[in-house]
Protein backbone atom coordinates (compact mmCIF):
# COMPACT_ATOMS: atom_id res chain seq x y z
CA UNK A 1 88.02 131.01 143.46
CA UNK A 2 90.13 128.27 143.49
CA UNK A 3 89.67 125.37 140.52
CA UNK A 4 89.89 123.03 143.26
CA UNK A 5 86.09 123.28 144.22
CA UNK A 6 84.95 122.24 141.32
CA UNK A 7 84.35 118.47 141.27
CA UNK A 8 85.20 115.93 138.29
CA UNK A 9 82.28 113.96 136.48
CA UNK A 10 78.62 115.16 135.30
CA UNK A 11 77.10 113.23 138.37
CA UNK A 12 79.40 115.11 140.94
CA UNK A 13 78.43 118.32 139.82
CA UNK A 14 78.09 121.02 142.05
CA UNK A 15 75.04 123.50 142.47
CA UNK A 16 76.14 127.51 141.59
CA UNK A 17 75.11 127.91 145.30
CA UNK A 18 76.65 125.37 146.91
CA UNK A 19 79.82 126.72 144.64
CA UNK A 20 79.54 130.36 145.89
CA UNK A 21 79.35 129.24 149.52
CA UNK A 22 82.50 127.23 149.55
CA UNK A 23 84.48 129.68 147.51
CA UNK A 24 82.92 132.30 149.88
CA UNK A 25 81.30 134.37 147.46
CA UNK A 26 77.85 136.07 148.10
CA UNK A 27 77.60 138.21 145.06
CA UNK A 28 76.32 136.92 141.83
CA UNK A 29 78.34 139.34 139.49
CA UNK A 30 81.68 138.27 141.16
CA UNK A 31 81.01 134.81 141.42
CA UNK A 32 80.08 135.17 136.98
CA UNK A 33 83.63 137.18 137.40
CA UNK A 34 85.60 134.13 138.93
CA UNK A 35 83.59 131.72 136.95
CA UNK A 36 85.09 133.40 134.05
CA UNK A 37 88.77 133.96 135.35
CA UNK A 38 88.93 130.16 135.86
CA UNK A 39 87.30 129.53 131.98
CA UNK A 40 90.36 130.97 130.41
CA UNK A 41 92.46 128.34 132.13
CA UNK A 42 90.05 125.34 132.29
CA UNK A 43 87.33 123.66 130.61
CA UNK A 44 84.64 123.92 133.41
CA UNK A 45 81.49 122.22 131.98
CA UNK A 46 77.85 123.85 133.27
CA UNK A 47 74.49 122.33 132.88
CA UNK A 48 71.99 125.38 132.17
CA UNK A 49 68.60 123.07 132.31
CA UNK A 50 69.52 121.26 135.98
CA UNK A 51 72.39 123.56 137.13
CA UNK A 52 75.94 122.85 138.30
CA UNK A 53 79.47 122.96 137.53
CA UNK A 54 81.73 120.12 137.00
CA UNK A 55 85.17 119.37 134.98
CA UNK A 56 85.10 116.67 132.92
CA UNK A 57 86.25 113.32 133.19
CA UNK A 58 85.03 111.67 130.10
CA UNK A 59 86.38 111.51 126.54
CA UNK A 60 82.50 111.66 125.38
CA UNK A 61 81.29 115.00 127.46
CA UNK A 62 84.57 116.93 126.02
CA UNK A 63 83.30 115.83 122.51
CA UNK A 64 80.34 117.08 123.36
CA UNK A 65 81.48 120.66 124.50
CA UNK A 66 83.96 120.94 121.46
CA UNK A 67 80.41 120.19 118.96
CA UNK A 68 78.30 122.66 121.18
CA UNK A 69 81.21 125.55 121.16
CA UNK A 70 81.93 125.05 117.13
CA UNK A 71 78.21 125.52 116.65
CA UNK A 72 78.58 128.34 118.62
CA UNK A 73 81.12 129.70 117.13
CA UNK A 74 79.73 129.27 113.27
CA UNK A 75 76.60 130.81 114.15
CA UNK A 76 78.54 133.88 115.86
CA UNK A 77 80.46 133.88 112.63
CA UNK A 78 77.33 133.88 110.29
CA UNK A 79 75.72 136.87 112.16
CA UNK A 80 78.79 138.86 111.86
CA UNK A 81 78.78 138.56 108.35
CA UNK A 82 75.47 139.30 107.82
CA UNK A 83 75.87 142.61 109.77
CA UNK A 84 78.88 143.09 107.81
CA UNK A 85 76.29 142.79 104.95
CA UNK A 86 73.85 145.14 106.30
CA UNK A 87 76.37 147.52 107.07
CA UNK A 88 77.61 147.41 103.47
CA UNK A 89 73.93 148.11 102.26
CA UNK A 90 73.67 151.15 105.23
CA UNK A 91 76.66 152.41 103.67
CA UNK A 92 75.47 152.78 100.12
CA UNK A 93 72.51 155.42 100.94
């Protein structure tokens, strides 16, 4: 899938389906796949209440990703320590 497709600006986003059909993709796994491929490269913004797919355009939405991804990323951090935790108490039986 080419990063091309994928429009700039929340209100040009583009619907998953109308994404697979111009990138010619009818299977949902591969489209996830390609989704993924281009994620490593680019920041490619998704809306998971309304749908779509767009690259951003605006100082304010990036800020807005970096927030949502470092909250991600501390709570993904705070699990693994408590199973690090857990695992620590596991081992002592």
């Amino acid at each position: 899938m080419n990063i091309e497709l994928i429009p700039y600006g929340k209100e040009n986003k583009i619907s998953r389906k109308s994404l697979m059909k111009l990138a010619n993709i009818q299977d949902e796994k591969v489209f996830n796949e390609e989704v993924a491929k281009l994620r490593k490269k680019y920041i490619i913004l998704s809306d998971t209440t309304t749908g779509g797919y767009w690259r951003s355009n605006s100082k304010e939405e990036l800020q807005d990703f970096i927030k949502k991804y470092q909250r991600r990323s501390y709570d993904n951090s705070r699990m693994i320590m408590l199973a690090y935790k857990e695992l620590e108490e596991m081992e002592k039986w």
